[in-house]
Protein backbone atom coordinates (compact mmCIF):
# COMPACT_ATOMS: atom_id res chain seq x y z
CA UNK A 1 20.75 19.99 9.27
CA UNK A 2 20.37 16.79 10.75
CA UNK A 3 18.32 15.76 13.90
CA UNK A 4 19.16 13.22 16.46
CA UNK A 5 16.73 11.57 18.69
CA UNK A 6 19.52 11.12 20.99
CA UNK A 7 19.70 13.66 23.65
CA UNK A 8 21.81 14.25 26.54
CA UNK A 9 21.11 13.18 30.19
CA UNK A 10 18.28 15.11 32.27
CA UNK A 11 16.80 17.03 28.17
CA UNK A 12 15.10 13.30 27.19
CA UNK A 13 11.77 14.29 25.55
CA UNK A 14 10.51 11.49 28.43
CA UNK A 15 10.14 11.83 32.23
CA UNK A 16 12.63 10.05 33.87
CA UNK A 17 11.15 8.13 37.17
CA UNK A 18 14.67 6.19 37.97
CA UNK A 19 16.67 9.38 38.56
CA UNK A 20 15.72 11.12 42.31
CA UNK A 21 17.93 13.40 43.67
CA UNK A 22 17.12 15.86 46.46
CA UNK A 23 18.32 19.84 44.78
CA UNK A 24 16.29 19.68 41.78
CA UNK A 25 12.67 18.01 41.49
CA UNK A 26 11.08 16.56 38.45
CA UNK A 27 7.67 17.57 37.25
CA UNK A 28 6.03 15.49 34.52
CA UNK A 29 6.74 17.11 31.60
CA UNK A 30 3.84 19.06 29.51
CA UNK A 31 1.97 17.15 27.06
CA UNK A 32 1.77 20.03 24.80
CA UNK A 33 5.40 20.59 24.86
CA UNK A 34 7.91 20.40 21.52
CA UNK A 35 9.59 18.05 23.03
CA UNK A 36 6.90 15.51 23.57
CA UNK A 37 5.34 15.99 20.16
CA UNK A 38 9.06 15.73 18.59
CA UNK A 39 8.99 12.13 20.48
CA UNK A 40 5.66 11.47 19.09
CA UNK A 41 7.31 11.99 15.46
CA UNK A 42 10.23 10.17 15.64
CA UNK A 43 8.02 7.40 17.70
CA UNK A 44 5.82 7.25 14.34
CA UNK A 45 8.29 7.77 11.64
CA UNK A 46 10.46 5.48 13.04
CA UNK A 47 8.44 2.24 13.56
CA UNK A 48 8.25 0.01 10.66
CA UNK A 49 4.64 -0.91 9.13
CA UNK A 50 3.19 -4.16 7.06
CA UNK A 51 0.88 -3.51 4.40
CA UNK A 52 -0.24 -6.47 2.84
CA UNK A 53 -1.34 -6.67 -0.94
CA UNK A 54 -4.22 -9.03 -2.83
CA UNK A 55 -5.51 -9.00 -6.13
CA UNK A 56 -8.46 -9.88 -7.04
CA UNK A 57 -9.49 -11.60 -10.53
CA UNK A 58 -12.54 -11.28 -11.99
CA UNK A 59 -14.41 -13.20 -14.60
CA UNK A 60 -15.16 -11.05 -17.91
CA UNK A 61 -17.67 -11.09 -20.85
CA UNK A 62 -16.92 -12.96 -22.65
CA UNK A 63 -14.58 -14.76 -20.00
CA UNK A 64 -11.60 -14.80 -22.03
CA UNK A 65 -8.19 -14.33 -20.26
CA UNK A 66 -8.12 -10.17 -21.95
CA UNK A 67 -11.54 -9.71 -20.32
CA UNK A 68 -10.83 -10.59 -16.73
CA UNK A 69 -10.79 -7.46 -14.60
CA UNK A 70 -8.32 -7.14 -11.92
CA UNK A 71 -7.72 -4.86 -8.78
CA UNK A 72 -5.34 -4.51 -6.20
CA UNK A 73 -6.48 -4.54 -2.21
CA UNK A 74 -4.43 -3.20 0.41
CA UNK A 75 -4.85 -3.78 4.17
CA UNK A 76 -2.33 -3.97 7.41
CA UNK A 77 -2.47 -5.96 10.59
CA UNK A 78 -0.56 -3.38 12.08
CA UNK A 79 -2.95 -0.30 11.15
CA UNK A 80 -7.05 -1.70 11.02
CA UNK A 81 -8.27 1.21 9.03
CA UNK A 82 -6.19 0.49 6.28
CA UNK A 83 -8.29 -0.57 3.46
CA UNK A 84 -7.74 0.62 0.11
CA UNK A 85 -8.68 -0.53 -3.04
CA UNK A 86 -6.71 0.62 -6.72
CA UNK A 87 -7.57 -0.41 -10.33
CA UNK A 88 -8.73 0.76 -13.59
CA UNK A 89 -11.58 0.87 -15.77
CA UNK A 90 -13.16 2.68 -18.65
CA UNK A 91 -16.43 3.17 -20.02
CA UNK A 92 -15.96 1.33 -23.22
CA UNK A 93 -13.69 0.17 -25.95
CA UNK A 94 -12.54 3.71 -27.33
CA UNK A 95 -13.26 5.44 -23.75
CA UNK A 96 -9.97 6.62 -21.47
CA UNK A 97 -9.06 4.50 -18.61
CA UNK A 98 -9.96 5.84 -15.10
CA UNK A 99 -7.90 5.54 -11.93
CA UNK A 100 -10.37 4.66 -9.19
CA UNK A 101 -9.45 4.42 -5.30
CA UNK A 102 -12.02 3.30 -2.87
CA UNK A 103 -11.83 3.47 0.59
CA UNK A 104 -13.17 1.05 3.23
CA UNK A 105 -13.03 -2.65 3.65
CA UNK A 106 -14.45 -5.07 1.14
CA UNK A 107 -14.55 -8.58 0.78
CA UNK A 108 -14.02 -8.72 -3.22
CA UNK A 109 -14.34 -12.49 -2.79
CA UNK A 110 -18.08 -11.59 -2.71
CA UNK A 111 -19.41 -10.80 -6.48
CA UNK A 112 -20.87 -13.50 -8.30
CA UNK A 113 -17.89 -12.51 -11.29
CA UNK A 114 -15.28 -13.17 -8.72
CA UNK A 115 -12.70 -15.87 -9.93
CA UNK A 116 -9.91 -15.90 -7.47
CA UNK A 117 -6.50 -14.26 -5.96
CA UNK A 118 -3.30 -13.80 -5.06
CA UNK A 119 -1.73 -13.25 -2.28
CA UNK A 120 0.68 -10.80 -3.62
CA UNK A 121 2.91 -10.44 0.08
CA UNK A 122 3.75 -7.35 1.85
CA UNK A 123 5.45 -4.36 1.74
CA UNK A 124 7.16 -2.22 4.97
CA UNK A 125 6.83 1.32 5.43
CA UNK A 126 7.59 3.68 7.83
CA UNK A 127 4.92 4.47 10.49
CA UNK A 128 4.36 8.17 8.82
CA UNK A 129 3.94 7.02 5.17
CA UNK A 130 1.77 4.18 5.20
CA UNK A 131 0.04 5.15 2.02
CA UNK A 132 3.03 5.40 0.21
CA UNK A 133 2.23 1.84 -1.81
CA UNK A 134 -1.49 3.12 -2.91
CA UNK A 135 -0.55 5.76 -3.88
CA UNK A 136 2.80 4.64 -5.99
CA UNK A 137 0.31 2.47 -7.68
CA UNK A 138 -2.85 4.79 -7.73
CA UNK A 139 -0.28 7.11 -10.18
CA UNK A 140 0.39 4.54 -12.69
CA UNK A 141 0.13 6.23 -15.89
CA UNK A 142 -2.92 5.92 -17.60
CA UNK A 143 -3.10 8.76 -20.45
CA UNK A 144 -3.50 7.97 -23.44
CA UNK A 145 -3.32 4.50 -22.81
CA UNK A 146 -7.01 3.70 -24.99
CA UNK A 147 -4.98 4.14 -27.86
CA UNK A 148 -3.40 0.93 -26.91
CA UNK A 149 -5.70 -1.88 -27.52
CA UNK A 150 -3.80 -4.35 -25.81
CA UNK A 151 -3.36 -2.44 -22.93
CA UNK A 152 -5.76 -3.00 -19.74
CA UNK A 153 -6.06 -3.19 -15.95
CA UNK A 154 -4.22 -6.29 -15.91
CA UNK A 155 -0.87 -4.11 -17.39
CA UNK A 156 -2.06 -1.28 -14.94
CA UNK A 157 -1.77 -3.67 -11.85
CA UNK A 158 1.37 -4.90 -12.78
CA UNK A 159 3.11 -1.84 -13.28
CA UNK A 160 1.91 -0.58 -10.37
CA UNK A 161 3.65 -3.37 -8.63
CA UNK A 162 6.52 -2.91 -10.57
CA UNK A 163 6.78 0.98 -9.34
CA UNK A 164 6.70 -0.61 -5.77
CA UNK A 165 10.31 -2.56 -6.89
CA UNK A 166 11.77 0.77 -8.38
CA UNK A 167 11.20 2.95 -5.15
CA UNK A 168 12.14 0.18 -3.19
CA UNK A 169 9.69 -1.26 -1.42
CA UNK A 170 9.92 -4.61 -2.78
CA UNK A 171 12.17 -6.89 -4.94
CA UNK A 172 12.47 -7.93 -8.56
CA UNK A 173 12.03 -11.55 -7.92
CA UNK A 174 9.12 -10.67 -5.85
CA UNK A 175 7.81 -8.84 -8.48
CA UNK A 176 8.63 -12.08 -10.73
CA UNK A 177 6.61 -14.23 -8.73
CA UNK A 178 3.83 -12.36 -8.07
CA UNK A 179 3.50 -11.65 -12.11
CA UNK A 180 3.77 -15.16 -12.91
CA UNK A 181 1.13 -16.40 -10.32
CA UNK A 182 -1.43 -13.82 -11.50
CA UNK A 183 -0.69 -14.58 -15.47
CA UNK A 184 -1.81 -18.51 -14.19
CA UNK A 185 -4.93 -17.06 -12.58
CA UNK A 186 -6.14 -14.88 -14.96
CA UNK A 187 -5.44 -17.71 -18.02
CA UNK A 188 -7.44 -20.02 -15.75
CA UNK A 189 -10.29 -21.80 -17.48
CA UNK A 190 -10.44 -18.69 -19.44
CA UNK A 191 -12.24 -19.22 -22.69
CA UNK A 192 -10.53 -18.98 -25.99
């Protein structure tokens, strides 16, 4: 079944103020009605979102280019609460990687260890899914991935960003860019 928002004169979900006629008077309409909170939906799902993305590089020990941690900040202009931060770590060498997702806004340009960023651009999303491109990257695989000692949050970042181009949200020479400007920071008077 399909909905419209479009509905027929005098059943609008909104009160009508231009239309007076003398049989039949207008009351404003309830704001606990259906009709109002269908409105509401459609008002939210409908309207198109920026969330902006930033990745932050980090200097390792020893600072050589396979060291350097990164992590991937999300914010909007259009939504103020929105501050979510995704990457990866583990405990050591032969430990799992973890998923980690913090909550809040951070200026990552803070730690002493920071070593710079990219502006990776923006993604739009519908009003009603605004999480959608934390989370897409927040699911990036991570299982097993110890076994793989060339494998770190650097990959984990970058596919994560690549899942953003397969569902959509962004393109393959975005993605391209955005790869090759991080690969330049991270190299960056790296050691060795």
């Amino acid at each position: 079944m399909m909905m419209s928002s479009v509905r027929s004169a005098g059943q609008g979900p909104f009160f009508d103020t231009t239309t007076t006629t003398t049989t039949k008077s207008h009351a404003a309409p309830n704001p606990d009605s259906p009709e109002i909170e269908l409105a509401s939906e459609f008002a939210v799902s409908d309207r198109l979102l920026t969330v902006c993305l930033t990745i932050f590089v980090f200097r390792g020990q020893p600072d050589t280019y396979y060291n350097r941690h990164v992590l991937l900040y999300f914010s909007s202009p259009d939504e103020p609460a929105l501050h979510e931060t995704v990457h990866t770590q583990r405990e050591d060498e032969t430990a799992p990687w973890n998923v980690y997702r913090l909550h809040g806004k951070t200026d990552w340009s803070e730690p002493p260890n920071y070593h710079a960023h990219v502006n990776a651009g923006a993604v739009l999303v519908r009003g009603d899914d605004i999480m959608a491109p934390v989370a897409l990257v927040a699911a990036t695989p991570v299982a097993g991935r110890h076994k793989d000692g060339g494998w770190n949050c650097q990959n984990f970042v970058l596919e994560g960003l690549q899942a953003l181009v397969h569902h959509g949200l962004q393109t393959q020479d975005w993605y391209d860019a955005v790869e090759e400007e991080l690969l330049d920071k991270v190299i960056e008077e790296a050691v060795g």
